[in-house]
C-alpha atoms as a PDB file:
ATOM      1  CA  UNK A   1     117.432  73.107  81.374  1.00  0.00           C
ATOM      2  CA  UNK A   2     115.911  76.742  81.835  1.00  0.00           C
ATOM      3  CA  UNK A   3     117.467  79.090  84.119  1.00  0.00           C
ATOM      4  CA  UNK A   4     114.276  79.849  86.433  1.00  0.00           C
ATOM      5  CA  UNK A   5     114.522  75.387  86.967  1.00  0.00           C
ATOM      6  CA  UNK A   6     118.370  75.759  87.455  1.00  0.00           C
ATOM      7  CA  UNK A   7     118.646  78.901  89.877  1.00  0.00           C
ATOM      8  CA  UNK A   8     115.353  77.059  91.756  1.00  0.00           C
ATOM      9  CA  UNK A   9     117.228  73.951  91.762  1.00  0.00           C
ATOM     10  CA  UNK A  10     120.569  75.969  93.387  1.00  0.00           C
ATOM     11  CA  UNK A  11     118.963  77.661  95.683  1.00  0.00           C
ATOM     12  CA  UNK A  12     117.079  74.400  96.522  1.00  0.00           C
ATOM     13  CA  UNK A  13     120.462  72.891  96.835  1.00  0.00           C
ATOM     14  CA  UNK A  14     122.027  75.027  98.743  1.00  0.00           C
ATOM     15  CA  UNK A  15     118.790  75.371 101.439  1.00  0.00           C
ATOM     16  CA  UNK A  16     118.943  71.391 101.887  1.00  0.00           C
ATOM     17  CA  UNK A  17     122.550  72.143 102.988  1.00  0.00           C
ATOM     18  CA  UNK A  18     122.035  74.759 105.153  1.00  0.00           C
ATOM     19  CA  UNK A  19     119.165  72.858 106.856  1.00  0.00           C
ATOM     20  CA  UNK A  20     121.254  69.381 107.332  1.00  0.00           C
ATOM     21  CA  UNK A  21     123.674  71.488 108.846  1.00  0.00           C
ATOM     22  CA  UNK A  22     121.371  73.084 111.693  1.00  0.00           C
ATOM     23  CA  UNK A  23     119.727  69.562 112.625  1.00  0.00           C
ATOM     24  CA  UNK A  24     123.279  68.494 113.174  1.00  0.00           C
ATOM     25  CA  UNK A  25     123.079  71.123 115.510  1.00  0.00           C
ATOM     26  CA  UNK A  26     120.426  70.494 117.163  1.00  0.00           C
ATOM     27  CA  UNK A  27     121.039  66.775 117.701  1.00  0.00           C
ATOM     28  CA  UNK A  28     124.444  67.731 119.476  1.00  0.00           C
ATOM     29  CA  UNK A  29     122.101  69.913 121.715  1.00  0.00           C
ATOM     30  CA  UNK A  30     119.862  67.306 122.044  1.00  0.00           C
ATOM     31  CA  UNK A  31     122.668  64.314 122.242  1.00  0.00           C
ATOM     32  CA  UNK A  32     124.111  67.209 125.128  1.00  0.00           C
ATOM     33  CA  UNK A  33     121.277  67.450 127.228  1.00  0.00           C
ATOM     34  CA  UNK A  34     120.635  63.956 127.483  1.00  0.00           C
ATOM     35  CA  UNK A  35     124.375  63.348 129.002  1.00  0.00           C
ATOM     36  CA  UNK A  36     123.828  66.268 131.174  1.00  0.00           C
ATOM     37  CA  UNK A  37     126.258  68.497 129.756  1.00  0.00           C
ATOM     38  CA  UNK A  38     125.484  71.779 127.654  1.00  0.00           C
ATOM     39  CA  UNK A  39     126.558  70.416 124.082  1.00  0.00           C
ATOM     40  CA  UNK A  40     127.991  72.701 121.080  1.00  0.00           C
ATOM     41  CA  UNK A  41     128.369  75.821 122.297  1.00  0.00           C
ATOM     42  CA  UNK A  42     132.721  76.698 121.928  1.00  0.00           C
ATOM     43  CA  UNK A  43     132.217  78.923 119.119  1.00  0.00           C
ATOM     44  CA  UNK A  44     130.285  82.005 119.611  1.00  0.00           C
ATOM     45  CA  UNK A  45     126.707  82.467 120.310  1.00  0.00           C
ATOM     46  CA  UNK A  46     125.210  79.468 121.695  1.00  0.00           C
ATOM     47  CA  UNK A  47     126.822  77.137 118.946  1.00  0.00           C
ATOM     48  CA  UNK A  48     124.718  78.772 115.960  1.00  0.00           C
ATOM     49  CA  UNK A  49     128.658  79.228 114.209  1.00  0.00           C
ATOM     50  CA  UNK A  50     129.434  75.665 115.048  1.00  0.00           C
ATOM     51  CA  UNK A  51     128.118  74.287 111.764  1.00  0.00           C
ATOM     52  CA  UNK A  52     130.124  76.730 109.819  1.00  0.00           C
ATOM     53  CA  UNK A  53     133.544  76.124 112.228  1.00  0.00           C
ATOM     54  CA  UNK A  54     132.344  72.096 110.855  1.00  0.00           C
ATOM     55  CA  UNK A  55     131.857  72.999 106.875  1.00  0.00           C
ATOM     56  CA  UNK A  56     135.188  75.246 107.232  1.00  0.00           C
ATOM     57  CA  UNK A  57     137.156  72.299 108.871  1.00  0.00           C
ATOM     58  CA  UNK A  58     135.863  69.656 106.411  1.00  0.00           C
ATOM     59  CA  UNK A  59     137.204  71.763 103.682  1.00  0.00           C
ATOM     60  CA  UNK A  60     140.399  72.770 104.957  1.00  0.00           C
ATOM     61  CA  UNK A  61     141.583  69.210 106.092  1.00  0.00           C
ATOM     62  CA  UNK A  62     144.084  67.642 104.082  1.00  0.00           C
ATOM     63  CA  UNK A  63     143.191  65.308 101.596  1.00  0.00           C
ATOM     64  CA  UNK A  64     145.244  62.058 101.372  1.00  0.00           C
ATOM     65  CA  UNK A  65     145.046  60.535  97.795  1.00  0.00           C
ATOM     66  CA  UNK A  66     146.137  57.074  96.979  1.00  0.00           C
ATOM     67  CA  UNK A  67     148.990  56.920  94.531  1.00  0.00           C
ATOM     68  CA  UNK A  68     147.263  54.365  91.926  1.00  0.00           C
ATOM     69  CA  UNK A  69     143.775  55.631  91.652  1.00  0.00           C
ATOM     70  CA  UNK A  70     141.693  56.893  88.474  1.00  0.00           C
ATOM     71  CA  UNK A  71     141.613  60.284  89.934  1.00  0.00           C
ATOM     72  CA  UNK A  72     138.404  61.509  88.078  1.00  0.00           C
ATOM     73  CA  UNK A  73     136.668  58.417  89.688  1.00  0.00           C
ATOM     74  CA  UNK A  74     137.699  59.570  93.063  1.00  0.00           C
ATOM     75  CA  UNK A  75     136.950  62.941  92.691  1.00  0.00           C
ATOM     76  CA  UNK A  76     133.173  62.316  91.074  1.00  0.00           C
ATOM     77  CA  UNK A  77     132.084  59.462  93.478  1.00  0.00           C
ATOM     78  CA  UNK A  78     131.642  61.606  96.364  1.00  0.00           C
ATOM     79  CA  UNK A  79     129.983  64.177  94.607  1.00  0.00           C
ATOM     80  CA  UNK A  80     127.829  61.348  92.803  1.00  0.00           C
ATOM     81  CA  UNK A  81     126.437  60.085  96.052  1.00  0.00           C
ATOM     82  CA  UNK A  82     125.584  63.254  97.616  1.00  0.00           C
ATOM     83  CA  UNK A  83     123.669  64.510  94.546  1.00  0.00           C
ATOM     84  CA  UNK A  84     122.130  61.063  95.092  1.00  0.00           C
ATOM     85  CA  UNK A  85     121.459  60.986  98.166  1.00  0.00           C
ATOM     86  CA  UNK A  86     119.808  64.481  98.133  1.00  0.00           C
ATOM     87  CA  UNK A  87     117.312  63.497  95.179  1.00  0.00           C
ATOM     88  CA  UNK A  88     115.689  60.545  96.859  1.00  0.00           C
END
């Protein structure tokens, strides 16, 4: 792999994120309106922080691990099906 096609494919990456995060932000607008109540807007400026309050949340939750797993398995499977998910 080159490193023009890898940086590309990072910065690809990392734009896919950043957009799934905003149209979760814009449904909960959307999903607000329609029950007639304002939606996301507790942190800061009319929600725009909210999806990084949700990323820094995920990340910071504890993680509960089973005591008779094949760790690398549960580690990679997540990361598997995103990286799936996102090529399709």
């Amino acid at each position: 792999m080159s490193y023009p096609f890898a940086l590309s494919f990072i910065i690809s990456f990392i734009l896919v994120l950043l957009a799934i995060a905003f149209y979760t932000l814009v449904e909960r607008k959307f999903i607000g309106y329609f029950q007639l109540r304002k939606g996301p807007n507790k942190v800061s400026l009319i929600g725009l922080p909210q999806p990084f309050a949700d990323a820094i949340k995920l990340f910071t939750k504890e993680q509960n691990k089973p005591t008779l797993i094949n760790k690398q398995l549960f580690f990679i499977a997540p990361i598997t099906g995103l990286i799936l998910a996102l090529l399709i």
